[in-house]
N, C-alpha and C. Protein backbone atom coordinates (compact mmCIF):
# COMPACT_ATOMS: atom_id res chain seq x y z
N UNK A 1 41.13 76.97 26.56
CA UNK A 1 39.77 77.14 27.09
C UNK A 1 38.94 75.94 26.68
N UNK A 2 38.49 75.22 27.81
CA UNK A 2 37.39 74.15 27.16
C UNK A 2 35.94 74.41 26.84
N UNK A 3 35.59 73.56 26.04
CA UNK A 3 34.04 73.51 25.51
C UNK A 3 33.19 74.62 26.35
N UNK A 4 33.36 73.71 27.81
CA UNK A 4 32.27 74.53 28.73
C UNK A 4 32.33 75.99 29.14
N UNK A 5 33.59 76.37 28.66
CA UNK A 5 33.77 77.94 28.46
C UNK A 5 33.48 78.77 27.61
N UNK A 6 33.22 78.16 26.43
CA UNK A 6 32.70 78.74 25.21
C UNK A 6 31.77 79.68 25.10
N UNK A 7 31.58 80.22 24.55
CA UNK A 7 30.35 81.01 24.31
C UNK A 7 29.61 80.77 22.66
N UNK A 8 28.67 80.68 22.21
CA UNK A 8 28.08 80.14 21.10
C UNK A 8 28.06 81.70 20.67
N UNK A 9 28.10 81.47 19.16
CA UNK A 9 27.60 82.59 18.76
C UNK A 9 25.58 83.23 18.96
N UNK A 10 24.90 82.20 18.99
CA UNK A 10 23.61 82.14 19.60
C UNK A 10 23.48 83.67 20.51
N UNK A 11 24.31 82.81 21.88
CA UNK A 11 24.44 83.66 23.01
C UNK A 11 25.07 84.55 23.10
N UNK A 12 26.36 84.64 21.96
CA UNK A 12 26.64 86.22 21.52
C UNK A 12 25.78 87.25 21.12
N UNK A 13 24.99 86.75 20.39
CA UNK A 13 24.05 87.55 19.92
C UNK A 13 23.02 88.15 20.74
N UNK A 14 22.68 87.05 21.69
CA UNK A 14 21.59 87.46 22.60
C UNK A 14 22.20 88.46 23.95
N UNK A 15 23.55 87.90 24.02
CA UNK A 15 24.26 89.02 25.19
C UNK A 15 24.84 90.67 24.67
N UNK A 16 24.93 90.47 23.07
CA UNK A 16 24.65 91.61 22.56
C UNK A 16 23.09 92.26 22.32
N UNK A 17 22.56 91.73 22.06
CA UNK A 17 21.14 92.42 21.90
C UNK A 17 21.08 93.20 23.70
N UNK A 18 21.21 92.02 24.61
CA UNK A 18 20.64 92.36 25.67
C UNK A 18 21.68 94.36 26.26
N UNK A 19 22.78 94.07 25.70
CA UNK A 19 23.49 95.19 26.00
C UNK A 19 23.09 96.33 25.49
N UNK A 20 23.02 96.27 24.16
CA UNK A 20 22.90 97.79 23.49
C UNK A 20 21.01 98.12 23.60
N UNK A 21 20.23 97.33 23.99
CA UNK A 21 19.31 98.03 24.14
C UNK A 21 19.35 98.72 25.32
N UNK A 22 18.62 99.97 24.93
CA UNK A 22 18.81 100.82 26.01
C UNK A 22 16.90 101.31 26.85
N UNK A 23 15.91 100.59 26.08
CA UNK A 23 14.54 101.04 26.82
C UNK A 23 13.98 99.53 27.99
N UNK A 24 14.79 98.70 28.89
CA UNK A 24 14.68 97.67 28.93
C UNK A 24 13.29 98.24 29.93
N UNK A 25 12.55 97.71 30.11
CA UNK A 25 11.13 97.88 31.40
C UNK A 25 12.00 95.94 32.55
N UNK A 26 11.60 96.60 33.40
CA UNK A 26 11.78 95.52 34.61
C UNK A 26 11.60 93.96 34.07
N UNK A 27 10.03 93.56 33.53
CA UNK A 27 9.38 92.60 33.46
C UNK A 27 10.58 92.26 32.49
N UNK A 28 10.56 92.46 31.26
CA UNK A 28 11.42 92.44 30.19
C UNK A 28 12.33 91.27 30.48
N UNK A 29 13.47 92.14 31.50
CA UNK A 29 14.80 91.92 31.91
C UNK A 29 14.24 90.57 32.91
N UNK A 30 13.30 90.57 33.02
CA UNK A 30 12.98 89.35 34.09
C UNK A 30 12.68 88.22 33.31
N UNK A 31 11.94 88.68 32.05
CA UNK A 31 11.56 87.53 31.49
C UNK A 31 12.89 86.73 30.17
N UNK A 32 13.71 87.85 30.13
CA UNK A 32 15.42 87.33 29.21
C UNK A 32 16.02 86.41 30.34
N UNK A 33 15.68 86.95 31.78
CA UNK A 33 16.25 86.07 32.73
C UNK A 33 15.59 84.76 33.35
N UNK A 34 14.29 84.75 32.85
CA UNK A 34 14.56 83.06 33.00
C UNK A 34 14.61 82.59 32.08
N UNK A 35 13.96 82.64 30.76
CA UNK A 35 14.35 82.36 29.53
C UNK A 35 15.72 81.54 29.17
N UNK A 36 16.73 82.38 30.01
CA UNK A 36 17.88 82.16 29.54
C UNK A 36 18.21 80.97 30.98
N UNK A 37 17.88 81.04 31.74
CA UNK A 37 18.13 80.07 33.17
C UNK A 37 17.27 78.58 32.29
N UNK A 38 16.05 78.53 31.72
CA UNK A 38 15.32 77.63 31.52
C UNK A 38 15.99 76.88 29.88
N UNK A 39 16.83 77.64 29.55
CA UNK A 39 17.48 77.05 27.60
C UNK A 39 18.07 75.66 28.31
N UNK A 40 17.81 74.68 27.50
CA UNK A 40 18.04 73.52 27.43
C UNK A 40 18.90 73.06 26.24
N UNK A 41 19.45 74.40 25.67
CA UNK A 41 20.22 74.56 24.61
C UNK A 41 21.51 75.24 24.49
N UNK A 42 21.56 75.77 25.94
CA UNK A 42 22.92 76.28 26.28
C UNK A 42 23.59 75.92 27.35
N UNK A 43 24.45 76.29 27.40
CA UNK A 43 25.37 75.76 29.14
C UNK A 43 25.65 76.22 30.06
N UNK A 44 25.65 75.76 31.26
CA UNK A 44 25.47 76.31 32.62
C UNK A 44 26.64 77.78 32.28
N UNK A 45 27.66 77.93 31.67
CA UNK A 45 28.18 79.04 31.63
C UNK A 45 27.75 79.68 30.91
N UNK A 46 27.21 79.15 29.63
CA UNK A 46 25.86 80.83 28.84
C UNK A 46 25.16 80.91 30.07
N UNK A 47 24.46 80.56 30.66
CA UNK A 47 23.35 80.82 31.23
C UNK A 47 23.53 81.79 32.05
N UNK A 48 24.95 81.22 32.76
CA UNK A 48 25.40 82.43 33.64
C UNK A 48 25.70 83.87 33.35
N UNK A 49 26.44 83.64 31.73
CA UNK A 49 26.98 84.82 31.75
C UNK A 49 25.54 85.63 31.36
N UNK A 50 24.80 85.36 30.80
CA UNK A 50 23.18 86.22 30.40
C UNK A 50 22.67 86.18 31.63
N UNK A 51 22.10 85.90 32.59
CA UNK A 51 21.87 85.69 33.80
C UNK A 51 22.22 87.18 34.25
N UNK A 52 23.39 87.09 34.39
CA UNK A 52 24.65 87.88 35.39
C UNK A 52 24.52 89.16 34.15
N UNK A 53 24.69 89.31 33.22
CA UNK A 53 24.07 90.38 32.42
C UNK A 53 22.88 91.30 32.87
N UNK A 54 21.67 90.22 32.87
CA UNK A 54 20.21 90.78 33.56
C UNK A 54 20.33 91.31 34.34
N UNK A 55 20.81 90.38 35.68
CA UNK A 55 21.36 91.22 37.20
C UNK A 55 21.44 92.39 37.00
N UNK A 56 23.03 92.48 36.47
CA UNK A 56 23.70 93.55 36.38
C UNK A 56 22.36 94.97 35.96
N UNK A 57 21.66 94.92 34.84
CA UNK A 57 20.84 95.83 33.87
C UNK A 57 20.02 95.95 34.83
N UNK A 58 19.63 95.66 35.69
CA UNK A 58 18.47 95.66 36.55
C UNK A 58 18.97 96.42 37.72
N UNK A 59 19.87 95.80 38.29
CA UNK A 59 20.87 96.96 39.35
C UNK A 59 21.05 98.26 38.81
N UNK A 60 21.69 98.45 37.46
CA UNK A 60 21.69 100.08 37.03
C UNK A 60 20.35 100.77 36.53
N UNK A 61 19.46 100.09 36.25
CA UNK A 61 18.35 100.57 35.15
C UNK A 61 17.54 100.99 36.24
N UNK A 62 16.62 100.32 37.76
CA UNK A 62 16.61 100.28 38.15
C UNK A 62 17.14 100.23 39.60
N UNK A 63 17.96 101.22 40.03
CA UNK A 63 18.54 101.11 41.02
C UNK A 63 17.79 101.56 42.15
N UNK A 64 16.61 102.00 42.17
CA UNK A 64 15.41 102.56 44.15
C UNK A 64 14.76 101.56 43.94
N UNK A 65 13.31 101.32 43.75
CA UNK A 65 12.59 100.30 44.23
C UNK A 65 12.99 99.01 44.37
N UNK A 66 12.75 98.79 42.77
CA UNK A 66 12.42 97.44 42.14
C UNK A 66 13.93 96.65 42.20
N UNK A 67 15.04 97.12 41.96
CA UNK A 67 16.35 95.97 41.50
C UNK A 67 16.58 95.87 43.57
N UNK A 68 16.40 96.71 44.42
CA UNK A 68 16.18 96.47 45.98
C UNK A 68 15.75 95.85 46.32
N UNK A 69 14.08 95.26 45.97
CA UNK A 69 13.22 94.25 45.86
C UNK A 69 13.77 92.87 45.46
N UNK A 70 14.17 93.23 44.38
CA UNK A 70 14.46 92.17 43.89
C UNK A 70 15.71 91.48 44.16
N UNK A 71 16.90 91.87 44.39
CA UNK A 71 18.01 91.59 44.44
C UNK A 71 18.68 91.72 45.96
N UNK A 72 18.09 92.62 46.70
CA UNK A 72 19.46 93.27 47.80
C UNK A 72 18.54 93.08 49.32
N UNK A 73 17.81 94.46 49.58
CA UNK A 73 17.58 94.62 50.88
C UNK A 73 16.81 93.15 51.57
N UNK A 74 15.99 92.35 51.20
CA UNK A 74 15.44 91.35 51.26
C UNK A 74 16.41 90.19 51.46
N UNK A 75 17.71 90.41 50.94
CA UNK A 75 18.23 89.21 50.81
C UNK A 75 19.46 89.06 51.69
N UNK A 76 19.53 90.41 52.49
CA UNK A 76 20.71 90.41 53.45
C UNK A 76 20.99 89.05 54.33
N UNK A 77 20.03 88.12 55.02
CA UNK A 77 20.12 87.49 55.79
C UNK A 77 21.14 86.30 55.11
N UNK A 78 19.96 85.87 53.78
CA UNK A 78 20.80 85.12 53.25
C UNK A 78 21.97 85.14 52.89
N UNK A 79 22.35 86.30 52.27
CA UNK A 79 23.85 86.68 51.82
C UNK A 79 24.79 86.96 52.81
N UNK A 80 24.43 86.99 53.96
CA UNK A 80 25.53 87.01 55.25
C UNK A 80 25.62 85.35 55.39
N UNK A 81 24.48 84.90 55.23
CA UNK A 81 24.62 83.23 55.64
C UNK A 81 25.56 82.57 54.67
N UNK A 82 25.09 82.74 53.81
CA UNK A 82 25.55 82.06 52.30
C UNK A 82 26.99 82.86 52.23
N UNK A 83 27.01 83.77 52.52
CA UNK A 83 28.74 84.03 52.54
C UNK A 83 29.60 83.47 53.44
N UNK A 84 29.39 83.25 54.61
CA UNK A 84 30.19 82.32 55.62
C UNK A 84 30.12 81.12 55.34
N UNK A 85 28.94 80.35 54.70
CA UNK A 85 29.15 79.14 54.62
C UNK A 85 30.23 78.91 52.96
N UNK A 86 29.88 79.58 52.10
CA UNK A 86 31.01 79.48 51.22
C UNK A 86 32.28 79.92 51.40
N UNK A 87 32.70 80.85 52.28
CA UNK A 87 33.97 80.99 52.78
C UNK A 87 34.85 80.18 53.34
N UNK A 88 33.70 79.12 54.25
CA UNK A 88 34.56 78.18 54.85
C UNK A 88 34.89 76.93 53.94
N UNK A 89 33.56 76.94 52.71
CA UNK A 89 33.79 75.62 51.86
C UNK A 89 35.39 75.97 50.92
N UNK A 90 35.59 77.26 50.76
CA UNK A 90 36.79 77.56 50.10
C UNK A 90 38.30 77.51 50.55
N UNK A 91 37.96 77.10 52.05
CA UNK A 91 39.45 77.09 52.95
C UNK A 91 39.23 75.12 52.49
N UNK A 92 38.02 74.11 52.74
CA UNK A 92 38.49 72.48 52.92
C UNK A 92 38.25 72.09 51.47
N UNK A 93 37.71 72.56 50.44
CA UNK A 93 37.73 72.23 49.27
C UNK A 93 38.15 72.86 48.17
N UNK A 94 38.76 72.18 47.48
CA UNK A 94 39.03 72.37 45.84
C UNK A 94 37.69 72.89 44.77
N UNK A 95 37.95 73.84 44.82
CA UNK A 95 36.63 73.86 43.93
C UNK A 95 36.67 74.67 42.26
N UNK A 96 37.82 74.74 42.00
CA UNK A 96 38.34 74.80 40.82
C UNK A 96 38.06 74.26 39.76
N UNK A 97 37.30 73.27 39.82
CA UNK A 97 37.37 72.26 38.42
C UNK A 97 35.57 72.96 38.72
N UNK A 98 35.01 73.61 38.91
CA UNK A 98 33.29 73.78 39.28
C UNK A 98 32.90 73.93 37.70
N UNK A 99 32.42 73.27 37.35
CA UNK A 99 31.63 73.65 35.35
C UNK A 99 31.01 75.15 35.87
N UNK A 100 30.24 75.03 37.06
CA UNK A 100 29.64 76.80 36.73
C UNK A 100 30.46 77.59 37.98
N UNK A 101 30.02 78.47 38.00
CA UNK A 101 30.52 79.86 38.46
C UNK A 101 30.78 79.75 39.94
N UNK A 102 31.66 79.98 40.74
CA UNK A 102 31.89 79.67 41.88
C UNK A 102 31.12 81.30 42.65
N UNK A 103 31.09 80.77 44.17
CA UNK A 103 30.67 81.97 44.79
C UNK A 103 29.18 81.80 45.51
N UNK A 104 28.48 82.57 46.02
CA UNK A 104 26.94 82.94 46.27
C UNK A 104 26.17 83.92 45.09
N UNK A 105 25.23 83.24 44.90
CA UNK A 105 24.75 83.56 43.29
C UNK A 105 23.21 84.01 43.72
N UNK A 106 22.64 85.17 43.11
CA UNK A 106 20.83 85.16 43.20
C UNK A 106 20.62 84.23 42.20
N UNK A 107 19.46 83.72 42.73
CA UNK A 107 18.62 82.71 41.84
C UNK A 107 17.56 83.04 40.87
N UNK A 108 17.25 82.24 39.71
CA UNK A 108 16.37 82.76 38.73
C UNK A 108 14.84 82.65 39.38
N UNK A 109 14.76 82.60 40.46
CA UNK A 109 12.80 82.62 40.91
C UNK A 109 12.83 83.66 41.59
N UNK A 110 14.05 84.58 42.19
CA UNK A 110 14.07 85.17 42.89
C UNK A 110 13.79 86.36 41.80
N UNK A 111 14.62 86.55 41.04
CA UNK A 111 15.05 87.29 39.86
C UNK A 111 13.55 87.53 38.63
N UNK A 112 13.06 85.79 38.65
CA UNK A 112 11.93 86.14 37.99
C UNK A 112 10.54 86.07 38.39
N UNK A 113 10.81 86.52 40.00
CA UNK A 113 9.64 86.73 40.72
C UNK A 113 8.39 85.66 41.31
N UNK A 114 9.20 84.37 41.20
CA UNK A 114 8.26 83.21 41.52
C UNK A 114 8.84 83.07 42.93
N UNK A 115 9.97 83.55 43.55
CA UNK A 115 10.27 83.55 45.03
C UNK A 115 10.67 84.91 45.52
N UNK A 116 10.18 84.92 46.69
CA UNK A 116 10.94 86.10 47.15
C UNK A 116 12.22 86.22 47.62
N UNK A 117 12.85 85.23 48.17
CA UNK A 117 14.28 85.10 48.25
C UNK A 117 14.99 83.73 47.97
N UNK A 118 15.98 83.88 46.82
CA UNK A 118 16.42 82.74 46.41
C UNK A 118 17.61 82.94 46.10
N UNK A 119 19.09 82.38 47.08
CA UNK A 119 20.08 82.88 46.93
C UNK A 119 20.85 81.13 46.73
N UNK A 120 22.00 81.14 46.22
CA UNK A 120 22.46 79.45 46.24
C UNK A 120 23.71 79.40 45.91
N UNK A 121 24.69 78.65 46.24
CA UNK A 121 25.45 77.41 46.35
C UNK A 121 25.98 76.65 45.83
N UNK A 122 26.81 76.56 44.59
CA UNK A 122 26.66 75.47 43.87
C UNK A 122 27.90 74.75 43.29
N UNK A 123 27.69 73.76 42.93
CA UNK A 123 29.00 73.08 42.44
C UNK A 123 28.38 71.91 41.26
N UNK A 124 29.23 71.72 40.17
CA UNK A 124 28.61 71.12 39.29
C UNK A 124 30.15 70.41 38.83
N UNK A 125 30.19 69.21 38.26
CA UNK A 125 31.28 68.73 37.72
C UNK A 125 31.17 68.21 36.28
N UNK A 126 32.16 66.90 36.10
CA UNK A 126 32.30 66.69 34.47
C UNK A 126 31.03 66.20 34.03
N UNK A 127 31.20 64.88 35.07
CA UNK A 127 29.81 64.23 34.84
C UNK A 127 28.17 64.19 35.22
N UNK A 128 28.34 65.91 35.17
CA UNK A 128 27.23 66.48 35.03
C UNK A 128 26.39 66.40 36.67
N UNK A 129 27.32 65.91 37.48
CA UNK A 129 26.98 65.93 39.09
C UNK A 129 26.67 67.38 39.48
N UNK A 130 25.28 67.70 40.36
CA UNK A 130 25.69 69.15 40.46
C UNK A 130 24.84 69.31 42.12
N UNK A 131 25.79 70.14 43.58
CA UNK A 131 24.86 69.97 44.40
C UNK A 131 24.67 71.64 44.57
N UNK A 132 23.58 71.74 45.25
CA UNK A 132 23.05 73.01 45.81
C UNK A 132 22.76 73.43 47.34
N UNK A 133 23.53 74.57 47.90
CA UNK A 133 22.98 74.88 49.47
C UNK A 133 22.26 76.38 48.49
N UNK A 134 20.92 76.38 49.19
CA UNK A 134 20.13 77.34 48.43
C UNK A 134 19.45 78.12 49.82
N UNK A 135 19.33 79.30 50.33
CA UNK A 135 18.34 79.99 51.02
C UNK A 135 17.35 80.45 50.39
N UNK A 136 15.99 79.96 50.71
CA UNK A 136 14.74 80.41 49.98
C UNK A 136 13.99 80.83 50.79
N UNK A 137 13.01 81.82 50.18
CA UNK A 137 11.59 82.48 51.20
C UNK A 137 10.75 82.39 49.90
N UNK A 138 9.29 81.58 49.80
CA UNK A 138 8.54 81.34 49.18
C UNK A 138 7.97 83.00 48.92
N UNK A 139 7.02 83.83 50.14
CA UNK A 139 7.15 84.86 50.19
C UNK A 139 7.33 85.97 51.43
N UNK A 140 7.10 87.00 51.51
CA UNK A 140 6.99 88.14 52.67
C UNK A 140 6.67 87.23 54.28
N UNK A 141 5.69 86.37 53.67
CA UNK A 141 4.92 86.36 55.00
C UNK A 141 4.79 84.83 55.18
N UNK A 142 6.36 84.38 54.60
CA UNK A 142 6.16 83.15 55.02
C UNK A 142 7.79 82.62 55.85
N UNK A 143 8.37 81.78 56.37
CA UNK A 143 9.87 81.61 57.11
C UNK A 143 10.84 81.04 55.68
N UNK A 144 11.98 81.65 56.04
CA UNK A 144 13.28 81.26 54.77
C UNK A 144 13.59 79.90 55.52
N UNK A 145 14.07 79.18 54.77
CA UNK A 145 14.71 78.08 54.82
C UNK A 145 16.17 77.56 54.00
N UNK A 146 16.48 76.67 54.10
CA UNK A 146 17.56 76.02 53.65
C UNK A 146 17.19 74.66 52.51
N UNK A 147 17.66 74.80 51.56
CA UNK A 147 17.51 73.61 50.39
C UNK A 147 18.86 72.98 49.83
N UNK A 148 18.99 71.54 50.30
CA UNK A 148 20.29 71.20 49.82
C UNK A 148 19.61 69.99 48.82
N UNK A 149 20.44 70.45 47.57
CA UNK A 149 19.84 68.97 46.56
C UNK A 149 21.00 68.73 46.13
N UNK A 150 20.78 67.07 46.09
CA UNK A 150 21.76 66.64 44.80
C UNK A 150 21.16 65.88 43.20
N UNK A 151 21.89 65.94 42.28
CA UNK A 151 21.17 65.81 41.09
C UNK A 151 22.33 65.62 40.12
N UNK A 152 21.58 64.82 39.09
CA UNK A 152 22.20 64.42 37.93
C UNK A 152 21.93 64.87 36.41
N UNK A 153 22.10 66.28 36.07
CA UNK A 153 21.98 66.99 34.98
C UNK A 153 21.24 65.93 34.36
N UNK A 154 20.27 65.88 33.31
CA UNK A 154 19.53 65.02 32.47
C UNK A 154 19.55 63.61 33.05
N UNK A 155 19.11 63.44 34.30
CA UNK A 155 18.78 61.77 34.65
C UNK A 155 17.84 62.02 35.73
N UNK A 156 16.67 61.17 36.20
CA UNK A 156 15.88 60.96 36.91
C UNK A 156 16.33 61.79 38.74
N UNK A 157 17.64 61.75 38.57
CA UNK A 157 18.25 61.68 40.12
C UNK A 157 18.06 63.41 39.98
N UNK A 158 17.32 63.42 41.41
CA UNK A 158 17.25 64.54 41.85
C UNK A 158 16.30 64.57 43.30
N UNK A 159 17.45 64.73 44.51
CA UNK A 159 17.03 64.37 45.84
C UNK A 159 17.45 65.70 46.18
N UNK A 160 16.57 66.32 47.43
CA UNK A 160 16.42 67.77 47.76
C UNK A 160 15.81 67.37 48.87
N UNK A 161 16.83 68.22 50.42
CA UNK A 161 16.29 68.14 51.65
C UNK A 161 15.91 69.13 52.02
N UNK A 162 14.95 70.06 52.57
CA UNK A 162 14.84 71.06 53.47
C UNK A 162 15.24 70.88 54.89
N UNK A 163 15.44 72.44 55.21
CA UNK A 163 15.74 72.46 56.97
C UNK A 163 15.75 73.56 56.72
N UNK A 164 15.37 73.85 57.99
CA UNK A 164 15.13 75.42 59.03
C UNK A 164 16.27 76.21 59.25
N UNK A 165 16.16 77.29 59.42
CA UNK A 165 17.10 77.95 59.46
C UNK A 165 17.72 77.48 60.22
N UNK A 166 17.50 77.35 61.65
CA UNK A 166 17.80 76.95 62.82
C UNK A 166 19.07 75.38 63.19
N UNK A 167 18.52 75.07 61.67
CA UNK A 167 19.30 73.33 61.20
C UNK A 167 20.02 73.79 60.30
N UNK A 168 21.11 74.99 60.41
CA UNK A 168 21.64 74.90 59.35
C UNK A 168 23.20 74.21 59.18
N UNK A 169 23.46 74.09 60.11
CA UNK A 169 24.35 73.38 60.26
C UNK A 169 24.53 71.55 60.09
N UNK A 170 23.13 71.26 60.05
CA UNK A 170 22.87 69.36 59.33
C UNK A 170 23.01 70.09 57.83
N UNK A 171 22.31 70.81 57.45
CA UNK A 171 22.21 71.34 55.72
C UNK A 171 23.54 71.41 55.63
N UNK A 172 24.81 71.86 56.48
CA UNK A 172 25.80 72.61 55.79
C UNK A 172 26.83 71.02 55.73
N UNK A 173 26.54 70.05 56.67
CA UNK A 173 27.12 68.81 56.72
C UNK A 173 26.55 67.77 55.48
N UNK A 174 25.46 68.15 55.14
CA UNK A 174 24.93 67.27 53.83
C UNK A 174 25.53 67.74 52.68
N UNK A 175 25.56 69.29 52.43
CA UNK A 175 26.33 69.83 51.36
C UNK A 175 28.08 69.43 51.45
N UNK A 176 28.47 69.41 52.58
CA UNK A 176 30.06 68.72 52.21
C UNK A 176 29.72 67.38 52.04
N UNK A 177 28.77 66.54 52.44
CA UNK A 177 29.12 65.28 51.76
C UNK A 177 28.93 65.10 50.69
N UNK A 178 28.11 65.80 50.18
CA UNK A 178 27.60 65.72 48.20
C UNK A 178 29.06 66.25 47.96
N UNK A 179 29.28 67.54 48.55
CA UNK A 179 30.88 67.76 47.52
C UNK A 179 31.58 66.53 47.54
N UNK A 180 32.06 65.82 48.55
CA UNK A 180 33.43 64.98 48.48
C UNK A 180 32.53 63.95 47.91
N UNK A 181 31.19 63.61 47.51
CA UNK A 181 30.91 62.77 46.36
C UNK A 181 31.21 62.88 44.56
N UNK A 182 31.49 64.20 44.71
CA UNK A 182 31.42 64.63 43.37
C UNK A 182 32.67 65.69 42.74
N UNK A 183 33.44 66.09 43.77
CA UNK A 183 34.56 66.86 43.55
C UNK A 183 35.95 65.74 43.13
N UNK A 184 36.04 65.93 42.00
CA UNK A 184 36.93 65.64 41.30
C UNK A 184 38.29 65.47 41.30
């Protein structure tokens, strides 16, 4: 198992705390979840696995209104989108060597309430290359879109295009070219 698999004892602790409590309130679980998205002290796989913890506590703790809101009925469009387009990235690319978590992932603005829909995309490598196809809705009453960035973990570089739903297919051609820039 390498480095980037590790788990710190830090984040043991905090993925234990987060388990055995049992009175969590919504906000709470929202605010462990960006907390833990925003540590500049852990790694894209702590982050995930506390992340994906929250999720999870929020889906059972909350399962009628609020984890619906937050997580599901709102986000169908995207998650039908974002699932075909990662399905097909998994038939022309290698994506095995990914530092974080492969798949369609909710996002931490979505999760901690600074967006209303934020679902994403991602691929990250050794040298800290990492790109994003992201579906976002600022809020209710505004149009979702498409966000493809590329970026360089701790360096200045960080370029991010929007397009319309309607363009999603230029978004889905910019995201394979960042991959075969950065896939290993």
């Amino acid at each position: 198992m390498d480095s980037e698999r590790k788990i710190s004892d830090r984040v043991l602790k905090v993925k234990n705390y987060i388990e055995e409590r049992k009175d969590w309130q919504l906000q709470d679980l929202q605010n462990f979840y960006n907390n833990a998205s925003n540590d500049k002290k852990i790694t894209d796989y702590e982050k995930e696995i506390l992340t994906e913890l929250c999720e999870k506590i929020i889906r059972e703790r909350f399962p009628r209104k609020n984890s619906r809101k937050i997580l599901n009925n709102k986000s169908s469009e995207a998650k039908v989108l974002l699932e075909e387009v990662y399905s097909n990235l998994i038939k022309n690319f290698d994506l095995s060597k990914n530092k974080v978590k492969n798949g369609v992932k909710p996002g931490g603005y979505m999760i901690g309430g600074q967006m209303y829909v934020d679902w994403y995309i991602s691929y990250k490598n050794d040298e800290k290359f990492n790109t994003g196809f992201c579906y976002l809705q600022k809020s209710q009453e505004t149009e979702p879109y498409i966000e493809v960035n590329f970026r360089k973990v701790g360096t200045d570089l960080d370029e991010r295009k929007n397009f319309s739903i309607a363009l999603k297919d230029d978004a889905i051609l910019l995201f394979k070219n960042y991959l075969l820039k950065i896939i290993n």
